[in-house]
N, C-alpha and C. Protein backbone atom coordinates (compact mmCIF):
# COMPACT_ATOMS: atom_id res chain seq x y z
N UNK A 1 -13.76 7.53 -14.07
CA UNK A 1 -12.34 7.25 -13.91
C UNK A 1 -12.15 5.74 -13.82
N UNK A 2 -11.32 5.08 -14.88
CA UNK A 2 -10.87 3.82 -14.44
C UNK A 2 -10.48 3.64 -13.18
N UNK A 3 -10.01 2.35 -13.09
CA UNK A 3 -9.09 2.21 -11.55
C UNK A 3 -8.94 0.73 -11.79
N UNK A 4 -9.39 0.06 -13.10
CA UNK A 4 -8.46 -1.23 -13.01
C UNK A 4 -7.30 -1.90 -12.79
N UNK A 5 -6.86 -1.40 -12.85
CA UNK A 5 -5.21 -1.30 -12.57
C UNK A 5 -4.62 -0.87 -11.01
N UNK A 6 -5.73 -0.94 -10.35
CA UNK A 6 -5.75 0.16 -8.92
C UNK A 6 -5.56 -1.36 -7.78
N UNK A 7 -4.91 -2.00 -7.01
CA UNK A 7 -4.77 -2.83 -6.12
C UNK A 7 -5.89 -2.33 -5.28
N UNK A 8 -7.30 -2.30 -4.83
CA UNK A 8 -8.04 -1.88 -3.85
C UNK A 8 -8.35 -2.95 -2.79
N UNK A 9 -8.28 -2.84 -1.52
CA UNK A 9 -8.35 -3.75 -0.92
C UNK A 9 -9.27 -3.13 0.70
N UNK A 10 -10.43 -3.80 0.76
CA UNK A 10 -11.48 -3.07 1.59
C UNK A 10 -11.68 -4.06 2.96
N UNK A 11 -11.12 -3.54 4.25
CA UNK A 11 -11.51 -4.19 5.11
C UNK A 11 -12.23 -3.23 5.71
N UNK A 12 -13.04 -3.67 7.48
CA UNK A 12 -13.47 -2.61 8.14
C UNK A 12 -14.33 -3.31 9.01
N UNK A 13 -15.57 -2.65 10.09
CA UNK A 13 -16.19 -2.87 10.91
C UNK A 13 -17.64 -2.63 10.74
N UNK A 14 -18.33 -2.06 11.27
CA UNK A 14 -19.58 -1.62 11.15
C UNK A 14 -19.19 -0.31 11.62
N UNK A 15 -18.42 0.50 11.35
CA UNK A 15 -17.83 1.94 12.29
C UNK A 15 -16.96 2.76 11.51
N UNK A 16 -16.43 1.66 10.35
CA UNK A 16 -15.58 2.51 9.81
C UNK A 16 -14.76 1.27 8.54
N UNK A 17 -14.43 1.96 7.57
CA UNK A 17 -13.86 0.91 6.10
C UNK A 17 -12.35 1.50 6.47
N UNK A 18 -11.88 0.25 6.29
CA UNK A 18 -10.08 0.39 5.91
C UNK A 18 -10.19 0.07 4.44
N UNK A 19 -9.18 0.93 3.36
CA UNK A 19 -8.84 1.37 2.40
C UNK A 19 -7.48 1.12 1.79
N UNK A 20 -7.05 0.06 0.95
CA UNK A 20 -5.63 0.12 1.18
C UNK A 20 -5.62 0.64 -0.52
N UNK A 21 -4.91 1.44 -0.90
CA UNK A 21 -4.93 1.33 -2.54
C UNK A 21 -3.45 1.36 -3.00
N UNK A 22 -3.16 0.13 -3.90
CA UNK A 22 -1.58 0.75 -4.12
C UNK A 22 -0.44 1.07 -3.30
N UNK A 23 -0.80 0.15 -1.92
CA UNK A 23 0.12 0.46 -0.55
C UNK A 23 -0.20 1.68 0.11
N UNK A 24 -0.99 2.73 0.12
CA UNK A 24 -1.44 3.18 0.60
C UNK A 24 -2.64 3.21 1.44
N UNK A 25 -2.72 3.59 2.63
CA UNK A 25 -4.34 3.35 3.70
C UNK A 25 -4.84 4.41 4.07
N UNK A 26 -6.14 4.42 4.28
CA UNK A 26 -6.85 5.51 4.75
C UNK A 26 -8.31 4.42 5.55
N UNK A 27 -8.74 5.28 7.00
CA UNK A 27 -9.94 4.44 7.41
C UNK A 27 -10.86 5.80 7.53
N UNK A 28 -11.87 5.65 6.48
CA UNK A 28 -13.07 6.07 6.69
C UNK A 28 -14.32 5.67 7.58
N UNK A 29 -14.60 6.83 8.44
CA UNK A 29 -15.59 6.35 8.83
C UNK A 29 -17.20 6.07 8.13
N UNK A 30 -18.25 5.73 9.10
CA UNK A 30 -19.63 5.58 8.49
C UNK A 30 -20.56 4.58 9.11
N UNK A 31 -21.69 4.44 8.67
CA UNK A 31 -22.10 3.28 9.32
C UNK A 31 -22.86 2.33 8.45
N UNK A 32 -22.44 1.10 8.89
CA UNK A 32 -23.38 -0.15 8.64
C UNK A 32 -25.21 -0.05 8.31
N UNK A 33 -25.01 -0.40 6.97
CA UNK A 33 -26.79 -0.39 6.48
C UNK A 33 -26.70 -1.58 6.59
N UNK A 34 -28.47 -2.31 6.15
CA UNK A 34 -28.91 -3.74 6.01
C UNK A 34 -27.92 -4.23 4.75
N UNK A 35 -27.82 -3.51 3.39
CA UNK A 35 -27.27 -3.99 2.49
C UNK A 35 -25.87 -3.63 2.08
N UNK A 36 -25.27 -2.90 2.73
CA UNK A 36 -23.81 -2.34 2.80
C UNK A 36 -23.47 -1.18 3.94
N UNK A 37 -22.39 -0.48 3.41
CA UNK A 37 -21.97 0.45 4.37
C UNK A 37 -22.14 2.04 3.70
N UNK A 38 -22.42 3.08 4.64
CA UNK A 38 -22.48 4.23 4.30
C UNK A 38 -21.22 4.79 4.84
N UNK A 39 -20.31 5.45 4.48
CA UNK A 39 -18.99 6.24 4.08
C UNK A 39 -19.22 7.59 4.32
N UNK A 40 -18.65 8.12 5.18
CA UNK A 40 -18.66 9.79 5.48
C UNK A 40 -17.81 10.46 4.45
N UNK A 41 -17.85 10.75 3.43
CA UNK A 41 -16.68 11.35 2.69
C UNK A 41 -16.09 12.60 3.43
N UNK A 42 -16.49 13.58 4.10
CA UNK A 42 -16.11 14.26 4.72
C UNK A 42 -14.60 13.72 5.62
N UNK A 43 -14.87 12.74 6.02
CA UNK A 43 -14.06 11.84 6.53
C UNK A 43 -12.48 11.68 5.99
N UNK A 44 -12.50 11.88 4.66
CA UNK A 44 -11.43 11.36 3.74
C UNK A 44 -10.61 12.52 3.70
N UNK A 45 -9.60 12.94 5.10
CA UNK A 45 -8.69 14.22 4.92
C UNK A 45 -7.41 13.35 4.92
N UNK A 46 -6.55 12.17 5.17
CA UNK A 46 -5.41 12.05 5.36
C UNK A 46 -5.25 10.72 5.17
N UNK A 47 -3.86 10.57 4.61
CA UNK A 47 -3.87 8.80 4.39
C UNK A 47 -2.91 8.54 5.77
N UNK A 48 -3.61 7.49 6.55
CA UNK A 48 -2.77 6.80 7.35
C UNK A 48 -1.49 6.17 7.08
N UNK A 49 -1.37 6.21 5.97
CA UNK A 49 0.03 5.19 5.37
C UNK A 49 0.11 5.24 4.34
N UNK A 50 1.33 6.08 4.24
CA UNK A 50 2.30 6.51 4.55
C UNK A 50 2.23 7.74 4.85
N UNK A 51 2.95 8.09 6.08
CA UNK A 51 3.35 10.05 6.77
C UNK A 51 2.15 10.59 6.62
N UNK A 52 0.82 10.01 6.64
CA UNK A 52 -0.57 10.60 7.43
C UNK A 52 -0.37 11.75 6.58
N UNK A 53 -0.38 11.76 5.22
CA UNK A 53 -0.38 13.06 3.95
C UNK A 53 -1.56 13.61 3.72
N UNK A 54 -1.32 14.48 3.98
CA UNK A 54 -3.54 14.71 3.47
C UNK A 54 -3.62 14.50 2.16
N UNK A 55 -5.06 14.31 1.82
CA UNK A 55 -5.53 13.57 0.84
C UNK A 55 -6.09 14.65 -0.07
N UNK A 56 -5.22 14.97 -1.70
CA UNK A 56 -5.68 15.59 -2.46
C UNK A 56 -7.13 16.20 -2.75
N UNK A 57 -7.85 16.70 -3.39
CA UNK A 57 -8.70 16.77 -4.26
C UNK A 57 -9.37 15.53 -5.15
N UNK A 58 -7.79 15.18 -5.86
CA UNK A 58 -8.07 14.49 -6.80
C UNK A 58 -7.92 12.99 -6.49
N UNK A 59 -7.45 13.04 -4.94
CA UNK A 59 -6.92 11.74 -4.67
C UNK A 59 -8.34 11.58 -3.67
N UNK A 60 -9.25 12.36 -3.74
CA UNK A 60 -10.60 12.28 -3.11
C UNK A 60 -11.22 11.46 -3.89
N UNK A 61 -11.36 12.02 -4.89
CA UNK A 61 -12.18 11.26 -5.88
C UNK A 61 -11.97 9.92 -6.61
N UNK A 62 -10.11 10.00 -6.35
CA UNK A 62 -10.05 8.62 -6.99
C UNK A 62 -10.17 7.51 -5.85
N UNK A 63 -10.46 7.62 -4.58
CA UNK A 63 -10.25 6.82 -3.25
C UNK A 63 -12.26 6.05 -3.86
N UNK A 64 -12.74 7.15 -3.74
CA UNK A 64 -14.54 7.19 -4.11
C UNK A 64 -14.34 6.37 -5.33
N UNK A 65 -13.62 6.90 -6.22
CA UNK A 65 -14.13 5.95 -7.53
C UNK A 65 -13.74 4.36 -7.62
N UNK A 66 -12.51 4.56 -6.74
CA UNK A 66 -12.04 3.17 -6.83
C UNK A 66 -12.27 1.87 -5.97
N UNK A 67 -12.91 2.59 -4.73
CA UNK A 67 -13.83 1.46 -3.71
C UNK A 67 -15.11 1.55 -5.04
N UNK A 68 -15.85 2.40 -4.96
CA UNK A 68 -17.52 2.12 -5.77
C UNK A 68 -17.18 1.17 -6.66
N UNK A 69 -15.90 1.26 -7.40
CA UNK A 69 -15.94 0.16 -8.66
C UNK A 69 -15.29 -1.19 -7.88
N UNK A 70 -14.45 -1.13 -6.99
CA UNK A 70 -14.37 -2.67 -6.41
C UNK A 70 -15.64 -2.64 -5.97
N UNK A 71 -16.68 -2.19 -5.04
CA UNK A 71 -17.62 -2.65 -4.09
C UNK A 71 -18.57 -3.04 -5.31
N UNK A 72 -18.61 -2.75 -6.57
CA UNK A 72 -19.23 -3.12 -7.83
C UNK A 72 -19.72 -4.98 -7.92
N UNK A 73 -18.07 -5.09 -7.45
CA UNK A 73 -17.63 -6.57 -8.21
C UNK A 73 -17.91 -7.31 -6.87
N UNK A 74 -19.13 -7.00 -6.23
CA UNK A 74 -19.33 -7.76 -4.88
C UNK A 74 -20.88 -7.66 -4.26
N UNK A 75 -21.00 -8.51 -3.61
CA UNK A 75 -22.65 -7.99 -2.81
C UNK A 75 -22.78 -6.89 -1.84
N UNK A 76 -21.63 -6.71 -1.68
CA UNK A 76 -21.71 -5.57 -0.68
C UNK A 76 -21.41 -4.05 -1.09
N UNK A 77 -22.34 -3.34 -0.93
CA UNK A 77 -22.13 -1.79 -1.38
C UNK A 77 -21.61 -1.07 -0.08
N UNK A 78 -20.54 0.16 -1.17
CA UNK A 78 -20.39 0.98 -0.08
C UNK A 78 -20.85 2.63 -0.96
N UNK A 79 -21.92 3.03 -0.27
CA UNK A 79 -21.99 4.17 -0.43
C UNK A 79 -21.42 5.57 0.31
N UNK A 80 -21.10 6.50 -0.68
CA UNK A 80 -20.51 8.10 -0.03
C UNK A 80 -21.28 9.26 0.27
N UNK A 81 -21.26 9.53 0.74
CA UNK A 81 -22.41 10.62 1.50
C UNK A 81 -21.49 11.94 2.05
């Protein structure tokens, strides 16, 4: 799935990634590796912003596809588990 066109914007802690895509947020949890972060996908039921909507199927996969391809364009990986 593309997602160039996708505004992705990745903040977070060692505990958990904030997600903003397209004005929308979601914070996944996970934890801090030596070379990036590991991502609970299980995690990914509801977007914080806007009205805490649960999070499609398809809007699962595009949340996954569209951090992996920003975290691409960087030293830092985030993997889904």
């Amino acid at each position: 799935m593309q997602n160039k066109n996708k505004d992705v914007r990745i903040t977070g802690t060692s505990s958990y990634v904030n997600i903003e895509i397209d004005g929308r947020r979601i914070q996944i949890s996970g934890e801090m590796m030596a070379d990036g972060f590991l991502a609970y996908k299980g995690d990914i039921k509801k977007w914080d912003y806007p009205e805490e909507n649960p999070v499609t199927k398809e809007e699962k996969q595009m949340i996954i596809d569209a951090v992996t391809e920003k975290a691409a364009d960087s030293d830092f990986t985030i993997i889904f588990q």
